[in-house]
Each structure stands twice: as structure tokens, then as C-alpha cells.
PDB file of N, CA and C in Angstrom:
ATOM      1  N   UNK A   1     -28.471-157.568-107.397  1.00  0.00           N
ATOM      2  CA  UNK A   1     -28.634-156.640-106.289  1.00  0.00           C
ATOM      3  C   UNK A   1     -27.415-156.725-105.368  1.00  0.00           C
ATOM      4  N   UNK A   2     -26.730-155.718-104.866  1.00  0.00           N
ATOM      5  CA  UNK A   2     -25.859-155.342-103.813  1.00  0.00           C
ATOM      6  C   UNK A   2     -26.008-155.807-102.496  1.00  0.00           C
ATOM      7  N   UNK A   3     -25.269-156.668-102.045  1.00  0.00           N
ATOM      8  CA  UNK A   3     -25.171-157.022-100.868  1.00  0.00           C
ATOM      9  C   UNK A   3     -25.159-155.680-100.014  1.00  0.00           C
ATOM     10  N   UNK A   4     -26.296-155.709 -98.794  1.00  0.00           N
ATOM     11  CA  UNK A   4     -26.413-154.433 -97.814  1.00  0.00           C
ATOM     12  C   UNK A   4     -25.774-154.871 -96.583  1.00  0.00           C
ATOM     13  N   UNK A   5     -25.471-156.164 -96.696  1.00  0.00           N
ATOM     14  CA  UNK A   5     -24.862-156.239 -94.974  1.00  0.00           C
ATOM     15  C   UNK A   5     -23.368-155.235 -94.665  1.00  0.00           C
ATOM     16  N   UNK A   6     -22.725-154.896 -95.462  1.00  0.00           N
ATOM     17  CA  UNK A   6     -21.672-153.412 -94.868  1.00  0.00           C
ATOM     18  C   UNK A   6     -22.369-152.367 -95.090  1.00  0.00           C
ATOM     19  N   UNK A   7     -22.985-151.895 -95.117  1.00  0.00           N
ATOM     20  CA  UNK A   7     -23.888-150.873 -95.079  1.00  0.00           C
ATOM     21  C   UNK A   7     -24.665-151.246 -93.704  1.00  0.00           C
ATOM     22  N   UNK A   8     -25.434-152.269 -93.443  1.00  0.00           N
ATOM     23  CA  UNK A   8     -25.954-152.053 -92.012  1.00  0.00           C
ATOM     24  C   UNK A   8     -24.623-152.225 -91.008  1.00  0.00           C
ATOM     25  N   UNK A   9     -24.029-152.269 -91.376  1.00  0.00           N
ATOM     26  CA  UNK A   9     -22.824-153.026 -90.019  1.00  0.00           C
ATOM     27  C   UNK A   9     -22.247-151.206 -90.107  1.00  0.00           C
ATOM     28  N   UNK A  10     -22.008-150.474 -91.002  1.00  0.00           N
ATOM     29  CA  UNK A  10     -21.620-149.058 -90.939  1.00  0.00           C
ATOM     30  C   UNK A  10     -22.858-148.313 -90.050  1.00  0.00           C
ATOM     31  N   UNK A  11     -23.807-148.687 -90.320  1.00  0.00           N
ATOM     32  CA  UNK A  11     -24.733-148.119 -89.452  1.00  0.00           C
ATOM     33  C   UNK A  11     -25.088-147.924 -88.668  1.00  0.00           C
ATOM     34  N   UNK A  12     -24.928-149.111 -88.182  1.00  0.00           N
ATOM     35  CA  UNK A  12     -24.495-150.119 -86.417  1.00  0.00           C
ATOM     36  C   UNK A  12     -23.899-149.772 -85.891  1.00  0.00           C
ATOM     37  N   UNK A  13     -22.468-148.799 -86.430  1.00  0.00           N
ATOM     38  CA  UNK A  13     -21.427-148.822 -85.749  1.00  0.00           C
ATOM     39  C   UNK A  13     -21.471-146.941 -85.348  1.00  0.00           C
ATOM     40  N   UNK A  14     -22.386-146.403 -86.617  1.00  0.00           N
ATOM     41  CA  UNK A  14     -22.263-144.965 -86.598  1.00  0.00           C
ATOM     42  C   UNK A  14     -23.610-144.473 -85.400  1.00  0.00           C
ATOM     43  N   UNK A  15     -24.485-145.286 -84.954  1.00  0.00           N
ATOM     44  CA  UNK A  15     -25.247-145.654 -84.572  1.00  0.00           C
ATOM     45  C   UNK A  15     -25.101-145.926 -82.760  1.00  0.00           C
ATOM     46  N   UNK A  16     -24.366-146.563 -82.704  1.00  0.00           N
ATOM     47  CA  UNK A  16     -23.093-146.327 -81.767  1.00  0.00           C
ATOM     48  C   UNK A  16     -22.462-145.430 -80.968  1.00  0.00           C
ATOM     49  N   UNK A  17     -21.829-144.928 -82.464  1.00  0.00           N
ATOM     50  CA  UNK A  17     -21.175-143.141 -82.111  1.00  0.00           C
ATOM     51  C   UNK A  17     -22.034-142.152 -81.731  1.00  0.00           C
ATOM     52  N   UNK A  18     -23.499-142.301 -81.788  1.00  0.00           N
ATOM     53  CA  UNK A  18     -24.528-140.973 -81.924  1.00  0.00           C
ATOM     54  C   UNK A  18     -24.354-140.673 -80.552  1.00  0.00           C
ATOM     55  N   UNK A  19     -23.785-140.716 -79.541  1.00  0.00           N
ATOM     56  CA  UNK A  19     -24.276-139.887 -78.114  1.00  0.00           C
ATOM     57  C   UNK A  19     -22.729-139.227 -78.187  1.00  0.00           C
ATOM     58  N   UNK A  20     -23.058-138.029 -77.334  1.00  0.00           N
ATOM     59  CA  UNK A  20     -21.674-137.006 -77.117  1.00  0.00           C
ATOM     60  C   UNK A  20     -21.052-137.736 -76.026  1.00  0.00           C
ATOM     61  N   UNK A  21     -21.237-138.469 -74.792  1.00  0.00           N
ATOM     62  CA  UNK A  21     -20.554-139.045 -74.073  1.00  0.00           C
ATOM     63  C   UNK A  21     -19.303-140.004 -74.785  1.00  0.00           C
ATOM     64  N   UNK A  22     -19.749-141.170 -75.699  1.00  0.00           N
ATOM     65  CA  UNK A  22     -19.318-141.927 -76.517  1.00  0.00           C
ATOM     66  C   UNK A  22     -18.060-140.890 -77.341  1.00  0.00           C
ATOM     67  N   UNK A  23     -18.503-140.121 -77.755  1.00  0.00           N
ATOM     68  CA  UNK A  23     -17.556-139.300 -78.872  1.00  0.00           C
ATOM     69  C   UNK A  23     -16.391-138.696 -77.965  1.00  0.00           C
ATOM     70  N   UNK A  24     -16.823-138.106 -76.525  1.00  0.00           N
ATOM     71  CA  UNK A  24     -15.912-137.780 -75.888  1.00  0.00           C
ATOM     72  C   UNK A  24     -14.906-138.805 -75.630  1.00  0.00           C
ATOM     73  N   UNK A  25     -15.271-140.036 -75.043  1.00  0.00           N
ATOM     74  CA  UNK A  25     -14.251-140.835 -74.507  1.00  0.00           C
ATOM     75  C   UNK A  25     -13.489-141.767 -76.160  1.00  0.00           C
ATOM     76  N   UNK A  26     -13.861-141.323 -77.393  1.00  0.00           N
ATOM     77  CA  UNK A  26     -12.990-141.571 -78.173  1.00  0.00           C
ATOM     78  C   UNK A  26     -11.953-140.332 -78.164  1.00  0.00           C
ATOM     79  N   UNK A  27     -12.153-138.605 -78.153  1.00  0.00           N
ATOM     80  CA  UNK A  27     -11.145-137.834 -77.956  1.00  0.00           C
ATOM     81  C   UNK A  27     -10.323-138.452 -76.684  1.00  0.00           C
ATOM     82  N   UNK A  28     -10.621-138.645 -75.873  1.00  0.00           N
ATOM     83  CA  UNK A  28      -9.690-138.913 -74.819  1.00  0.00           C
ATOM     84  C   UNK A  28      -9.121-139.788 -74.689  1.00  0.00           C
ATOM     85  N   UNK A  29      -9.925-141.103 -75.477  1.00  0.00           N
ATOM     86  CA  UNK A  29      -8.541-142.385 -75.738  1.00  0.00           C
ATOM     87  C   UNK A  29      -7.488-141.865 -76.887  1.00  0.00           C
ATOM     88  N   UNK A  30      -8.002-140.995 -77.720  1.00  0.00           N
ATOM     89  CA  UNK A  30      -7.003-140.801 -79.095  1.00  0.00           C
ATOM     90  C   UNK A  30      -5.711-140.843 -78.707  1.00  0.00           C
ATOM     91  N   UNK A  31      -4.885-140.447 -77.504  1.00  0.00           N
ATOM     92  CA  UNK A  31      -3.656-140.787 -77.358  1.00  0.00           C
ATOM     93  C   UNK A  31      -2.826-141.860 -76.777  1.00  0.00           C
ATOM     94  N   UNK A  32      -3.773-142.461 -75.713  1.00  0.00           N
ATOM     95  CA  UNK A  32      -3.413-144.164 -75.062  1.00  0.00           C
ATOM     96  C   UNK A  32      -4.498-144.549 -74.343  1.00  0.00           C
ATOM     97  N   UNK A  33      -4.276-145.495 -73.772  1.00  0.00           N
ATOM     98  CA  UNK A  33      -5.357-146.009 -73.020  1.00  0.00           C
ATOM     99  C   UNK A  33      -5.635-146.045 -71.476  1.00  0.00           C
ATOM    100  N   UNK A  34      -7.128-145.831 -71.129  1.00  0.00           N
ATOM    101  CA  UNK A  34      -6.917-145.329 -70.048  1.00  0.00           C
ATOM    102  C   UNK A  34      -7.468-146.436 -69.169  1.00  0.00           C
ATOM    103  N   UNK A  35      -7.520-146.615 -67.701  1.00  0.00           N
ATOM    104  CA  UNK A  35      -8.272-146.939 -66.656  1.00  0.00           C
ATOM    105  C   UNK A  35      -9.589-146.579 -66.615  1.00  0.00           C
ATOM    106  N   UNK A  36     -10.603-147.980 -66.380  1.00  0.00           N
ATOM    107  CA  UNK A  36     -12.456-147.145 -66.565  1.00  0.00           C
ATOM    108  C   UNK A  36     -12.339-146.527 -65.016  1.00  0.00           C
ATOM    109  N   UNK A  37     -11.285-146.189 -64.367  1.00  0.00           N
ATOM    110  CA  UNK A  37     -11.356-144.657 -63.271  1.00  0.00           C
ATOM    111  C   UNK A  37     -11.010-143.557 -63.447  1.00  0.00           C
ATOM    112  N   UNK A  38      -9.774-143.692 -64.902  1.00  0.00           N
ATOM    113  CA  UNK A  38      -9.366-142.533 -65.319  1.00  0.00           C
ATOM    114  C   UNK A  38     -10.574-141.861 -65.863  1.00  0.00           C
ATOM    115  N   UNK A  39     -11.241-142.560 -66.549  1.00  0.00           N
ATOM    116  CA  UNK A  39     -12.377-142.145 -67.924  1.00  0.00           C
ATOM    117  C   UNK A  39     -13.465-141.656 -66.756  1.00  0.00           C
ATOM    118  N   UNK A  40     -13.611-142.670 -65.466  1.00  0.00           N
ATOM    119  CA  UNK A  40     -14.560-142.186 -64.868  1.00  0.00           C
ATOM    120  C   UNK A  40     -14.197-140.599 -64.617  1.00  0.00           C
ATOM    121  N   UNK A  41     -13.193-140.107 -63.888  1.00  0.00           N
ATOM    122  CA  UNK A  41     -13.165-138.964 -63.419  1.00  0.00           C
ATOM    123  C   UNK A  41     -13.050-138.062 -63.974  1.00  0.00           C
ATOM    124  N   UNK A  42     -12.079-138.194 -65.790  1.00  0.00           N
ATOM    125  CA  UNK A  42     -11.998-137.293 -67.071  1.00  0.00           C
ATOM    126  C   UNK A  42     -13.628-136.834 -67.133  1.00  0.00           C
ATOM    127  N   UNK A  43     -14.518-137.380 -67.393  1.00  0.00           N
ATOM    128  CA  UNK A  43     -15.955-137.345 -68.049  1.00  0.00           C
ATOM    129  C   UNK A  43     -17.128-136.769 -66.805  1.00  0.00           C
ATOM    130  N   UNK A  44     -16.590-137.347 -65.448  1.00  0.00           N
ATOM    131  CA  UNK A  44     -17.233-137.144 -64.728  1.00  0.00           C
ATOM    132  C   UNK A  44     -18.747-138.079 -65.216  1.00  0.00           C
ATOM    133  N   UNK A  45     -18.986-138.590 -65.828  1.00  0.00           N
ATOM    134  CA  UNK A  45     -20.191-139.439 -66.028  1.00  0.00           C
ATOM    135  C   UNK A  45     -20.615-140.666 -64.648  1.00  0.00           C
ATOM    136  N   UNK A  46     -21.508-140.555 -64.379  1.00  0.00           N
ATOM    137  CA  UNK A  46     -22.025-141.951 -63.339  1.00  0.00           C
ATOM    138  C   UNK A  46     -21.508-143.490 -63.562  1.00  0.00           C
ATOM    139  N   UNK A  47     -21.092-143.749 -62.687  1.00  0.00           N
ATOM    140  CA  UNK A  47     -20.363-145.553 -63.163  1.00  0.00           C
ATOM    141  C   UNK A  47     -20.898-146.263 -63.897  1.00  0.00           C
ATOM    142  N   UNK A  48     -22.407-146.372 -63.684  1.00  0.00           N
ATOM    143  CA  UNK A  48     -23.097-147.144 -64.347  1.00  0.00           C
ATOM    144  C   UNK A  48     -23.548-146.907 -65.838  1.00  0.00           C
ATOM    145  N   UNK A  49     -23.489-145.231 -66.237  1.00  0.00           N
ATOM    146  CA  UNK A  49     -23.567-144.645 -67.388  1.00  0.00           C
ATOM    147  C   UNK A  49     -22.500-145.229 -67.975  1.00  0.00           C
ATOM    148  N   UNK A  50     -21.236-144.721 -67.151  1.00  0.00           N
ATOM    149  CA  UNK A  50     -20.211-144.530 -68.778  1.00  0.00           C
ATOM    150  C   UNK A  50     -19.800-146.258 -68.499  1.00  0.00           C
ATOM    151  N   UNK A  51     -20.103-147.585 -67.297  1.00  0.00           N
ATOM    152  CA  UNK A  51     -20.184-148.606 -67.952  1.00  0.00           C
ATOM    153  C   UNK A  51     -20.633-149.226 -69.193  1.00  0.00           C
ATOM    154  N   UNK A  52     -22.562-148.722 -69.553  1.00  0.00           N
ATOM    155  CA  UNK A  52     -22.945-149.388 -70.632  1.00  0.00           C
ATOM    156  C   UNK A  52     -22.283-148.761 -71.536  1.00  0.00           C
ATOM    157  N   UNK A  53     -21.535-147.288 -71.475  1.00  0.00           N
ATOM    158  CA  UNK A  53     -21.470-146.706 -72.893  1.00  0.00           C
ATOM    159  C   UNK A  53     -19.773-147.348 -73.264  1.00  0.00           C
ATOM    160  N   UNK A  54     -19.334-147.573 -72.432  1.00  0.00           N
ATOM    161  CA  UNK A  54     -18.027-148.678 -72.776  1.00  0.00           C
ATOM    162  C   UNK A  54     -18.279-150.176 -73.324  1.00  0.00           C
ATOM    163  N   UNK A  55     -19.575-150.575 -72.720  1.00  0.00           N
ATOM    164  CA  UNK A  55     -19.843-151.597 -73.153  1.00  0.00           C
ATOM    165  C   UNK A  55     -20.234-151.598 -74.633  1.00  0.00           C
ATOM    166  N   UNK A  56     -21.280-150.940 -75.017  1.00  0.00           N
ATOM    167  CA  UNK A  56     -21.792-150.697 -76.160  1.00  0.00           C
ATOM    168  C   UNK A  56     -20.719-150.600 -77.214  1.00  0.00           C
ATOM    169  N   UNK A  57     -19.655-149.763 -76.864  1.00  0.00           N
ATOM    170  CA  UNK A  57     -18.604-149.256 -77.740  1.00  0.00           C
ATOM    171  C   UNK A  57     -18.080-150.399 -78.191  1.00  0.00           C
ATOM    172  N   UNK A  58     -17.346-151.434 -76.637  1.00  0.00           N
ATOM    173  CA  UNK A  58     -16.435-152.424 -77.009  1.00  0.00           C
ATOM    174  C   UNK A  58     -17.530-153.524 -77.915  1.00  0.00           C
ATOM    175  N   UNK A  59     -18.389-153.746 -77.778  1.00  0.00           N
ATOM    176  CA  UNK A  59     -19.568-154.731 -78.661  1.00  0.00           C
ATOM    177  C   UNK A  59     -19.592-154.075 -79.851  1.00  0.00           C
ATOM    178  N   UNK A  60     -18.998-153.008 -80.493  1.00  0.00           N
ATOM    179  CA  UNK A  60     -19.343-152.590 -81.650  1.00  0.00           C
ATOM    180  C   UNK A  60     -17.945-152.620 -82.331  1.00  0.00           C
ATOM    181  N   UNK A  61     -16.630-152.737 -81.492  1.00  0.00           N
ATOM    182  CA  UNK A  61     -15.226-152.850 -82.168  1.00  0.00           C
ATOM    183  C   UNK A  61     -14.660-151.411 -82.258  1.00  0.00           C
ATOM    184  N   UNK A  62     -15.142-150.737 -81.607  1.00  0.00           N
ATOM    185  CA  UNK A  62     -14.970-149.366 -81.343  1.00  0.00           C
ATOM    186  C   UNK A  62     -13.631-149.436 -80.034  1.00  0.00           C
ATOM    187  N   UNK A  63     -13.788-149.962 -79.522  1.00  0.00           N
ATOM    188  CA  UNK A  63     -13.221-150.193 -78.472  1.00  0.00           C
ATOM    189  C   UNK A  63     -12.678-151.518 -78.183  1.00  0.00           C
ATOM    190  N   UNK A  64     -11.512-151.701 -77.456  1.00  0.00           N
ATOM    191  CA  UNK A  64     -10.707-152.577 -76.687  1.00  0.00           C
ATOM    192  C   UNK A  64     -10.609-152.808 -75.513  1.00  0.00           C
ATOM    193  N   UNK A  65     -10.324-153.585 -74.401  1.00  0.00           N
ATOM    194  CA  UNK A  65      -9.911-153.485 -73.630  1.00  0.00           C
ATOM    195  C   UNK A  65      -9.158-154.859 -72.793  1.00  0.00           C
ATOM    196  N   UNK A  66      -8.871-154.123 -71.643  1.00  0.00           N
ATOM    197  CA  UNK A  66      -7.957-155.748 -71.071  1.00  0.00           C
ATOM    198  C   UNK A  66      -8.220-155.109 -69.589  1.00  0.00           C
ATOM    199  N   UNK A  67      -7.366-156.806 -69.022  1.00  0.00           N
ATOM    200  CA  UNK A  67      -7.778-156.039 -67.544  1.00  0.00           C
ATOM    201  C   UNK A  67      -6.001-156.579 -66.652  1.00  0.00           C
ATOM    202  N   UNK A  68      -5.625-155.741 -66.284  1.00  0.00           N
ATOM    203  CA  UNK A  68      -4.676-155.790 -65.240  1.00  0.00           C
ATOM    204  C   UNK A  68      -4.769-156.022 -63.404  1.00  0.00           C
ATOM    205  N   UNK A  69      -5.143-157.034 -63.047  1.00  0.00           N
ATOM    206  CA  UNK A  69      -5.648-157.343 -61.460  1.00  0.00           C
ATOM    207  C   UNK A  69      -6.768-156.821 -62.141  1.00  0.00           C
ATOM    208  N   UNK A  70      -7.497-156.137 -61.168  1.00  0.00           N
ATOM    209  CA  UNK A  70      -8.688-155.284 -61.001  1.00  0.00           C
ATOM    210  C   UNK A  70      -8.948-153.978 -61.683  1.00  0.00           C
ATOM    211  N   UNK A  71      -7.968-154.266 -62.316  1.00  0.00           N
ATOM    212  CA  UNK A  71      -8.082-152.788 -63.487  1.00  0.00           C
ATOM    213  C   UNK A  71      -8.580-152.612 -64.329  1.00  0.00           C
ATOM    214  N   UNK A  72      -9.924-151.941 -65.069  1.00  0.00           N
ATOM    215  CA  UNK A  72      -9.790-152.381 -67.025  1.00  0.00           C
ATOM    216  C   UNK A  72      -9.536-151.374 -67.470  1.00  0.00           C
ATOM    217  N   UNK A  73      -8.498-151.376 -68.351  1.00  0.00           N
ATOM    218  CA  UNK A  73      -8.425-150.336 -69.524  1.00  0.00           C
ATOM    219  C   UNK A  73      -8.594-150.524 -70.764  1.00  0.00           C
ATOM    220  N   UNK A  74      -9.261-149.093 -71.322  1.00  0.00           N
ATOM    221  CA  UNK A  74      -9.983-149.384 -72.836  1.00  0.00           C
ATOM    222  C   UNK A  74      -9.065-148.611 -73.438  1.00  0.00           C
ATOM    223  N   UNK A  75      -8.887-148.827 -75.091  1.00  0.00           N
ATOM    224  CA  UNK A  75      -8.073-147.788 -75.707  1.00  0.00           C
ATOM    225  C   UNK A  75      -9.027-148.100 -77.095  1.00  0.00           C
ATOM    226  N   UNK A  76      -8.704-147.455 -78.137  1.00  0.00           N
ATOM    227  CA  UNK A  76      -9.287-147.309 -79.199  1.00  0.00           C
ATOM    228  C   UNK A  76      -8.819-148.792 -80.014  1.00  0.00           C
ATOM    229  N   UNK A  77      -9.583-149.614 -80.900  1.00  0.00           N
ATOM    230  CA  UNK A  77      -9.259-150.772 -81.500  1.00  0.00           C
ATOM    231  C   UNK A  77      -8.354-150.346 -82.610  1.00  0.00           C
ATOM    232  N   UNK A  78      -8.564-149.746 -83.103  1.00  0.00           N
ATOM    233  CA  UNK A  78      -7.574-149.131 -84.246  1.00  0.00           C
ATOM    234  C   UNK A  78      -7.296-147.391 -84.228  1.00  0.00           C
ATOM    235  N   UNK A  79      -6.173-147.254 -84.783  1.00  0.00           N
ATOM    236  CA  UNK A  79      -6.461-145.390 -85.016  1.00  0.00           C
ATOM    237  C   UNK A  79      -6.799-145.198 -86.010  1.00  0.00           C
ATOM    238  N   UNK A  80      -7.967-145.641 -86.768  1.00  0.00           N
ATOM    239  CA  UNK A  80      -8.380-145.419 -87.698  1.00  0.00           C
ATOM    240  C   UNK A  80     -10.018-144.906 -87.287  1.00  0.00           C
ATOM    241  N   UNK A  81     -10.257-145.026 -85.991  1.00  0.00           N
ATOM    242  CA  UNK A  81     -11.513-144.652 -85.498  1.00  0.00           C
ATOM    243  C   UNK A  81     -11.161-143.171 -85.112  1.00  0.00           C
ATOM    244  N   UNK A  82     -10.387-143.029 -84.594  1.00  0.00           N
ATOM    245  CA  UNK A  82     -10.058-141.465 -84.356  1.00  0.00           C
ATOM    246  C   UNK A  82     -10.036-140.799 -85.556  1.00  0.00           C
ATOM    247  N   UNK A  83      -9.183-141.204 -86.688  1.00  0.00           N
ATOM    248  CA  UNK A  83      -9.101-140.127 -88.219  1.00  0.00           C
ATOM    249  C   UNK A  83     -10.160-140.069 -88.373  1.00  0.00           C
ATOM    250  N   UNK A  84     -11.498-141.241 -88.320  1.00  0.00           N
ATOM    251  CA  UNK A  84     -12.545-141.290 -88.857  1.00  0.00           C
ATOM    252  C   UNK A  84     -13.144-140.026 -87.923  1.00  0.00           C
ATOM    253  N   UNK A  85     -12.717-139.898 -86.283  1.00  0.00           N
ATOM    254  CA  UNK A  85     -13.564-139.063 -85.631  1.00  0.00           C
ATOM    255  C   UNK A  85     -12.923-137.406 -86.229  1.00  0.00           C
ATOM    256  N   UNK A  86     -11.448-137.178 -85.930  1.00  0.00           N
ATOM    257  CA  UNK A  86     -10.962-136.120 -86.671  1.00  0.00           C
ATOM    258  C   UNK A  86     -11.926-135.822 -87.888  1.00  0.00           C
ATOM    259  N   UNK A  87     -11.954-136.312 -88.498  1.00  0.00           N
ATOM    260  CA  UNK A  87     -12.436-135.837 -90.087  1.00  0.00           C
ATOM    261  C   UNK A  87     -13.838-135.409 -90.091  1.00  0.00           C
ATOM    262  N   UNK A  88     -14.686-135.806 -89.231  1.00  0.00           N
ATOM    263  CA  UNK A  88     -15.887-135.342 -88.631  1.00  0.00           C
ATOM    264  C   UNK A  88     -16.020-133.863 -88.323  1.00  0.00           C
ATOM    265  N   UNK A  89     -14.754-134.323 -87.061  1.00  0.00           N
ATOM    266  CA  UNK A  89     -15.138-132.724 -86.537  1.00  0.00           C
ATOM    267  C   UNK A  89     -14.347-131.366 -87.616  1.00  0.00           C
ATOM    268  N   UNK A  90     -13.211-132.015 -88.504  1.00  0.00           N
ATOM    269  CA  UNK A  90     -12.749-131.058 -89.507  1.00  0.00           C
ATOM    270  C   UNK A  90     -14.150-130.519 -89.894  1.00  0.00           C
ATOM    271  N   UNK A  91     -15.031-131.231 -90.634  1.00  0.00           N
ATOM    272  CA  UNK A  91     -16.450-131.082 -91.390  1.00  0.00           C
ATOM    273  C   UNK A  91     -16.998-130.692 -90.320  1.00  0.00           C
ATOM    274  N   UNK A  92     -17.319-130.651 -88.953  1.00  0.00           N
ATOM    275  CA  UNK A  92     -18.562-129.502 -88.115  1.00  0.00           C
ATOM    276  C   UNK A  92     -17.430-128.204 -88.181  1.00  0.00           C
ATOM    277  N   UNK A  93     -16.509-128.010 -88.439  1.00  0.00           N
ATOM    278  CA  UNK A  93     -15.640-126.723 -87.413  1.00  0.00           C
ATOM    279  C   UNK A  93     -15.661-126.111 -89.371  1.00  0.00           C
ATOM    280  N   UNK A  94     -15.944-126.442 -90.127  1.00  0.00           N
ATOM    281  CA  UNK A  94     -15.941-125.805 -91.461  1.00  0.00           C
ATOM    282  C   UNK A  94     -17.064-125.406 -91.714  1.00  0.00           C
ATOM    283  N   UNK A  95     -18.402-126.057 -91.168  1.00  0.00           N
ATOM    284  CA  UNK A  95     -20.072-125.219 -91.335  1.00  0.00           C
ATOM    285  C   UNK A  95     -20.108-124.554 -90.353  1.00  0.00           C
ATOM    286  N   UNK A  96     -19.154-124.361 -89.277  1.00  0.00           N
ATOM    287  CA  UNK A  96     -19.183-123.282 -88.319  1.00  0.00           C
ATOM    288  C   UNK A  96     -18.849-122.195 -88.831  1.00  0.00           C
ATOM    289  N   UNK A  97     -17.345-122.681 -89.613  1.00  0.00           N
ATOM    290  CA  UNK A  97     -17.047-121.088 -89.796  1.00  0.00           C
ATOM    291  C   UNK A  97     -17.680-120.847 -91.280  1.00  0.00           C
ATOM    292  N   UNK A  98     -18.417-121.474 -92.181  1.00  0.00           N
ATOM    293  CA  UNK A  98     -19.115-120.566 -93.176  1.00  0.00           C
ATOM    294  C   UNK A  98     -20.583-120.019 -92.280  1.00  0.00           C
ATOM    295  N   UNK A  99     -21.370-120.472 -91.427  1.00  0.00           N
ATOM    296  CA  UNK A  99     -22.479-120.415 -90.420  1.00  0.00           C
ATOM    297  C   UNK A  99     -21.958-118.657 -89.705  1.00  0.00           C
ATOM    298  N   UNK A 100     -20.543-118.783 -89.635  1.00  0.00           N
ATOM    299  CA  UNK A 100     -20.259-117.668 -89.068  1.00  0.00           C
ATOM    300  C   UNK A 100     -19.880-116.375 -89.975  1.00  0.00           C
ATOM    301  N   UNK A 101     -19.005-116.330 -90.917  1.00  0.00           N
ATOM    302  CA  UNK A 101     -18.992-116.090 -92.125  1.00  0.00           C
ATOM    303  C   UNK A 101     -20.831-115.644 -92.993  1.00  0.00           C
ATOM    304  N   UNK A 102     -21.776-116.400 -93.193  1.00  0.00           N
ATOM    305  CA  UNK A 102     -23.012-116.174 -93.489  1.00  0.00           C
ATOM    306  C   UNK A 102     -23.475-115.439 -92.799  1.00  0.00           C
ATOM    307  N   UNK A 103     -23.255-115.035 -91.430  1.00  0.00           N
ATOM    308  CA  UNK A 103     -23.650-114.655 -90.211  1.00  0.00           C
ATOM    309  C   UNK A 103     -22.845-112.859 -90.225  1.00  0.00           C
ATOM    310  N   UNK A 104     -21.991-112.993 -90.450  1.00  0.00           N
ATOM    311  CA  UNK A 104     -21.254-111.833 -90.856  1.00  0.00           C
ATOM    312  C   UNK A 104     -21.190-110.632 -92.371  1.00  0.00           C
ATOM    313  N   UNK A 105     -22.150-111.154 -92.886  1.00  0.00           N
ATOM    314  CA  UNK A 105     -22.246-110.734 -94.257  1.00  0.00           C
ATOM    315  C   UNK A 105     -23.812-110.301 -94.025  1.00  0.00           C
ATOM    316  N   UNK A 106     -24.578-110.870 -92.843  1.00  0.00           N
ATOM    317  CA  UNK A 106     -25.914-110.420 -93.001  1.00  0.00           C
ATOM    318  C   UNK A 106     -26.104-108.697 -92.201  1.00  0.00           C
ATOM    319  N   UNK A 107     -24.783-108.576 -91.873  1.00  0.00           N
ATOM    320  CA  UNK A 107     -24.904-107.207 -90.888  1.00  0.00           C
ATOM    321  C   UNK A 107     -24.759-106.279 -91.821  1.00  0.00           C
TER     322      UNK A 107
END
């Protein structure tokens, strides 16, 4: 029998990703890393919200961060979480446009 522990740890992690807040602040790290004031004011989310959802992230390896004085900034742990997020949304923006396409053929 197949060892399942990478399979739950993929799960864990995709599991993770399931809220749109979370998914946003991976588009917005995709290019460097920001200040949790930058992210606060990009997202507009409540402090205490987009705290746990930074927290959650960085506990899952989704995320990095460090702290400068009183500063923390998070950036993505690898860019391999972003291709992984890119390639996602390639696959929603392609059942859009056959959804739209299907949608256009019924007139």
C-alpha cells in the first residue's frame, strides 16, 4: 500500500488556499514582499482577519516572513506557489470562456 502522508500534506496545504482573501494576498506578493500594513491597506481586510490568514499561510509554508524593527514582511516561500496559483487561474479563465462560448451558441 502507498504511503498517503503527501497526499494529506497536499491537502493541508490546498486546504489552506480555499478562502479568496488568502489567494488574493498570494497575487499581491507574486512580485516582492510586502509590509503586514502594506497588505493591510492593499486588501483592506480587518487586522485581526488578515493576521490569522497570514498566520495560517506562514504555518502551512505558503508563506515567509521576517521582521525589520517593528515591521513584518511576508513574501511568497518559493515562486513556485504563484505558477502553482497562475496555472489555476489559466484553468478558471478557460471554463469561462467555453461557459461563455456554450452560452453563445445557445442564442
Amino acid at each position: 500500500m502507498k504511503d498517503k502522508s503527501l497526499f494529506k500534506m497536499h491537502a493541508d496545504v490546498c486546504k489552506a488556499l480555499a478562502h479568496s482573501i488568502r489567494i488574493e494576498i498570494i497575487d499581491i506578493l507574486k512580485d516582492k514582499e510586502k509590509s503586514f500594513g502594506e497588505l493591510l491597506k492593499i486588501t483592506g481586510v480587518p487586522k485581526s482577519n488578515l493576521s490569522q490568514h497570514l498566520s495560517v499561510m506562514n504555518q502551512k509554508g505558503i508563506l515567509i516572513h521576517r521582521k525589520e524593527g517593528l515591521r513584518v514582511y511576508h513574501k511568497l516561500s518559493s515562486p513556485k506557489v504563484y505558477n502553482a496559483f497562475y496555472m489555476m487561474r489559466e484553468v478558471l479563465k478557460e471554463r469561462i470562456l467555453k461557459q461563455k462560448e456554450l452560452i453563445k451558441n445557445i442564442k
